[in-house]
C-alpha atoms as a PDB file:
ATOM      1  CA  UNK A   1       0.021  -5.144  18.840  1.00  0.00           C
ATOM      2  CA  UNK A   2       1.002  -2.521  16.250  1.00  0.00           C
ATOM      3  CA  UNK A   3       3.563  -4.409  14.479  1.00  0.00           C
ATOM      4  CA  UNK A   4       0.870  -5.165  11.681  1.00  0.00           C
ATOM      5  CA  UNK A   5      -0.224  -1.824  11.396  1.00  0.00           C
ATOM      6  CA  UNK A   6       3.550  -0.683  11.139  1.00  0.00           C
ATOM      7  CA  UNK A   7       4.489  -2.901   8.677  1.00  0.00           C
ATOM      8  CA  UNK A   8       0.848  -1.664   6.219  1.00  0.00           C
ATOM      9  CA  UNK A   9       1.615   1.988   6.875  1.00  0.00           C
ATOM     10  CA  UNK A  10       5.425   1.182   5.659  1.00  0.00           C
ATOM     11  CA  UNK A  11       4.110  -0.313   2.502  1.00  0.00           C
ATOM     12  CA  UNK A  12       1.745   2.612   1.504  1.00  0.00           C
ATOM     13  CA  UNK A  13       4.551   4.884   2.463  1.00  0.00           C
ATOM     14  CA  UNK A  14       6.916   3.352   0.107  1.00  0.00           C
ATOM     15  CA  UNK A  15       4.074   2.598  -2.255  1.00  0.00           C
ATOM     16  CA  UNK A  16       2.917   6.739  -2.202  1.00  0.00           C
ATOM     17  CA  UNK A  17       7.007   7.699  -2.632  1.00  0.00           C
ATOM     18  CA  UNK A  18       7.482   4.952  -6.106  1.00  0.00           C
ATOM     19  CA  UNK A  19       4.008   6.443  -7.299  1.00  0.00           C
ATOM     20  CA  UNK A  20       5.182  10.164  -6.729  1.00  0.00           C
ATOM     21  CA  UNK A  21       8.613   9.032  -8.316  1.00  0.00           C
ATOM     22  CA  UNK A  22       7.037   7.302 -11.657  1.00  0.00           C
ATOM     23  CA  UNK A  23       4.267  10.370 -11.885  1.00  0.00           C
ATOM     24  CA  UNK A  24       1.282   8.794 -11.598  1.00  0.00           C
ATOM     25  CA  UNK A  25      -0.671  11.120 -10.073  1.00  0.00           C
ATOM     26  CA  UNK A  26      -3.696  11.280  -8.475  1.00  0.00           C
ATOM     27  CA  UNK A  27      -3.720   7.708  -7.206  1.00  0.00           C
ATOM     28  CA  UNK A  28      -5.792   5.466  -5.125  1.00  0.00           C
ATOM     29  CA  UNK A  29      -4.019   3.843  -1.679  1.00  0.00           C
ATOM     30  CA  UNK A  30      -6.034   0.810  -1.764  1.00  0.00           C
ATOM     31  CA  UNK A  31      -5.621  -1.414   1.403  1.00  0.00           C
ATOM     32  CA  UNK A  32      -6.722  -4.558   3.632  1.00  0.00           C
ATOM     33  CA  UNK A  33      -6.250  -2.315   6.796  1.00  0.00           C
ATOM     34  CA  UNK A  34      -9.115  -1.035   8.044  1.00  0.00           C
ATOM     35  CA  UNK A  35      -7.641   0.635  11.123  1.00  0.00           C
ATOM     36  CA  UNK A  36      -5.101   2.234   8.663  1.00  0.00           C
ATOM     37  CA  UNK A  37      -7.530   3.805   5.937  1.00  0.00           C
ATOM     38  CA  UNK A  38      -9.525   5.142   8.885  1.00  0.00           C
ATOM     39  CA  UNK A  39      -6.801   7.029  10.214  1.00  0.00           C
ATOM     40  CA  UNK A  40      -5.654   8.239   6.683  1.00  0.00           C
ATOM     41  CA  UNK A  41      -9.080   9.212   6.137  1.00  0.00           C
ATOM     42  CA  UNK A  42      -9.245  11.424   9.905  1.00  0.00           C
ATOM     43  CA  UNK A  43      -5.778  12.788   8.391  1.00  0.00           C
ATOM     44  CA  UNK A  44      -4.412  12.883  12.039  1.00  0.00           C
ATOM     45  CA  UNK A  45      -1.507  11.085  13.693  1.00  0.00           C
ATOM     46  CA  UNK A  46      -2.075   8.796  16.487  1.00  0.00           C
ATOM     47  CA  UNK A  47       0.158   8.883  19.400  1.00  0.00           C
ATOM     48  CA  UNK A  48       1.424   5.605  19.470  1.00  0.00           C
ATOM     49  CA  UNK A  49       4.535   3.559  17.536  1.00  0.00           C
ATOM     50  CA  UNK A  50       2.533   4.138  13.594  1.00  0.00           C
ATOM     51  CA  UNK A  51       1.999   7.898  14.349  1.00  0.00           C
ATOM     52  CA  UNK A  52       5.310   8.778  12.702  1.00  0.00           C
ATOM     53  CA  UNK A  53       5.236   6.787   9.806  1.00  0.00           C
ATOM     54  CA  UNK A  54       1.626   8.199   9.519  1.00  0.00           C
ATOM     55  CA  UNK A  55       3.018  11.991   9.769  1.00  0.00           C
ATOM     56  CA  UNK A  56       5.019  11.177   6.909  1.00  0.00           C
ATOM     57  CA  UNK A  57       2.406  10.009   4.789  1.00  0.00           C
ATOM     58  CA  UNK A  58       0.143  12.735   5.682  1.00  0.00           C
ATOM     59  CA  UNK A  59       3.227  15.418   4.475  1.00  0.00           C
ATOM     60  CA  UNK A  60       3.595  13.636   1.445  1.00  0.00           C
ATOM     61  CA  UNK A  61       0.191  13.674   0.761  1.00  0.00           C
ATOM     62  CA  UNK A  62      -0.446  17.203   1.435  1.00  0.00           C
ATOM     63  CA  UNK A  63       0.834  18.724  -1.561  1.00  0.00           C
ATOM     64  CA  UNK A  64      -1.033  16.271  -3.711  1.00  0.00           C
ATOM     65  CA  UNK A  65      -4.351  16.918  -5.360  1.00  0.00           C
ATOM     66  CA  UNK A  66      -6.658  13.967  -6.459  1.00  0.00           C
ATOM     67  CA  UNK A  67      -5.480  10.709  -4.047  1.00  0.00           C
ATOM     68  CA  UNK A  68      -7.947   8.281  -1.945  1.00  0.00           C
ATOM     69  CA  UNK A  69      -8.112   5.900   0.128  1.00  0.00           C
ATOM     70  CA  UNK A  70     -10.158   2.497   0.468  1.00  0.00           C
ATOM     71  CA  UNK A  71     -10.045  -0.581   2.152  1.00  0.00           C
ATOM     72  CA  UNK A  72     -10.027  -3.319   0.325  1.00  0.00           C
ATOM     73  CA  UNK A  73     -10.517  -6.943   2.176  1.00  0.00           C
ATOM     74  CA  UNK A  74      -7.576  -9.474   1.392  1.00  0.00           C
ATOM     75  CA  UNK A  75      -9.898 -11.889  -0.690  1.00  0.00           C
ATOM     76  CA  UNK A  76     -10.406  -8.568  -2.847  1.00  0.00           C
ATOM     77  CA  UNK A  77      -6.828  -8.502  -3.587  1.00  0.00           C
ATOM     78  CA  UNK A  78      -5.198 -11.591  -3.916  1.00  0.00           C
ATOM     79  CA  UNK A  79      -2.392 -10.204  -5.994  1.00  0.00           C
ATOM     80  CA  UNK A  80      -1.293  -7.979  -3.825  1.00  0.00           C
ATOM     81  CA  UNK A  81      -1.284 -10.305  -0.677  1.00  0.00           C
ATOM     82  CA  UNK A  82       0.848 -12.747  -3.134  1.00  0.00           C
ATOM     83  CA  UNK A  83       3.182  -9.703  -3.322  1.00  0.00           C
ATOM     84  CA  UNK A  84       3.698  -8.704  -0.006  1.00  0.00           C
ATOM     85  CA  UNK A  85       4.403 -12.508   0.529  1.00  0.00           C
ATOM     86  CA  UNK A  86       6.989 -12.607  -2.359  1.00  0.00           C
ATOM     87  CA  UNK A  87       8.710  -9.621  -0.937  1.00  0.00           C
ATOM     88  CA  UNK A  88       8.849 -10.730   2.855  1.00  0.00           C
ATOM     89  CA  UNK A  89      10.593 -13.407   1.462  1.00  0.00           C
ATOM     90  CA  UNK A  90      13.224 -11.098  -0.171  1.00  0.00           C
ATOM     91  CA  UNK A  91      16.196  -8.874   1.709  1.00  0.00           C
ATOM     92  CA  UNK A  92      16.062  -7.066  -1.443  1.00  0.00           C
ATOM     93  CA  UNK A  93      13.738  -4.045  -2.926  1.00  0.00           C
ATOM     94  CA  UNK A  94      12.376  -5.042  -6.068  1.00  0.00           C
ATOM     95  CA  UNK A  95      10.955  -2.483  -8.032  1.00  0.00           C
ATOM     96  CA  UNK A  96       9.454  -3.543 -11.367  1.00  0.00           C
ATOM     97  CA  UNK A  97       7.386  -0.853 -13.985  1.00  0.00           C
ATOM     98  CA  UNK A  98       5.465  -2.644 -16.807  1.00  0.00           C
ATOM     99  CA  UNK A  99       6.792  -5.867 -16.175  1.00  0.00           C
ATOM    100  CA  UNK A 100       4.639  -8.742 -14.969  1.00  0.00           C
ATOM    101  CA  UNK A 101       6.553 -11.386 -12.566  1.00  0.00           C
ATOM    102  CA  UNK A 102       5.052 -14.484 -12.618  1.00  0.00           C
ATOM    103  CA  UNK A 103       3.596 -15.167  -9.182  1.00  0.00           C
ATOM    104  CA  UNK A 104       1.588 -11.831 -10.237  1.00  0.00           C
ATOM    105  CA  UNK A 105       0.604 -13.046 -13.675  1.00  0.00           C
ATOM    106  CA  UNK A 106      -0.907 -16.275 -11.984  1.00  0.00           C
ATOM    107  CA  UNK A 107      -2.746 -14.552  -9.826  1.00  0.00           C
ATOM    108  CA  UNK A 108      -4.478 -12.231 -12.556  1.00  0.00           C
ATOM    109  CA  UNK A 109      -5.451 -14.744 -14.223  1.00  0.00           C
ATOM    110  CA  UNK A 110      -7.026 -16.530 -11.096  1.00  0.00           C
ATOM    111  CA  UNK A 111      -8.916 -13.477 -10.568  1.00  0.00           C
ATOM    112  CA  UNK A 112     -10.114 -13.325 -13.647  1.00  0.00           C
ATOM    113  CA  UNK A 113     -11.756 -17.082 -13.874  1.00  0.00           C
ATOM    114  CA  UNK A 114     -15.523 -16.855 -13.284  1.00  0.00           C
END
């Protein structure tokens, strides 16, 4: 079932084309998808339903000097699961640049309690 995969490779799309639109470059694709760093690492397409979503990422990485990748297990990133939850629940995109919603802010400060 690729429908997983599809939906992590659309989210560091999207995430690589806000980053390249606010300039901050180089960058670090962190994510809980191990299959998907590993094929972003190989820099080749597979030949399944993700290939073409990953042939875009690969072009609009190409040009860029200074990016990684990592996986990063879900209980490493709570905030960001939290997100992707927030914004499942949403029809809308929702685009926010040094502001801090509140689900997020809860969650830093989780993080951050020894």
């Amino acid at each position: 079932m690729l429908a997983p995969l599809i939906a992590e490779a659309l989210a560091v799309k999207n995430g690589i084309l806000l980053t390249l639109y606010s300039g901050l470059v180089p960058f670090q694709i962190e994510t809980d998808s191990l299959q998907l760093a590993n094929i972003l690492h190989l820099c080749k397409a597979p030949s399944n339903d993700v290939g073409n979503i990953i042939c875009e990422i690969l072009g609009l990485l190409e040009s860029i000097h200074g990016w990684s990748i990592c996986h990063v297990p879900r209980r490493g990133n709570t905030t960001a699961h939290s997100l992707a939850k927030l914004g499942r629940s949403s029809d809308l995109d929702c685009f926010r640049l040094n502001v801090c919603s509140p689900c997020v802010e809860t969650c830093i400060l989780t993080e951050a309690l020894p």
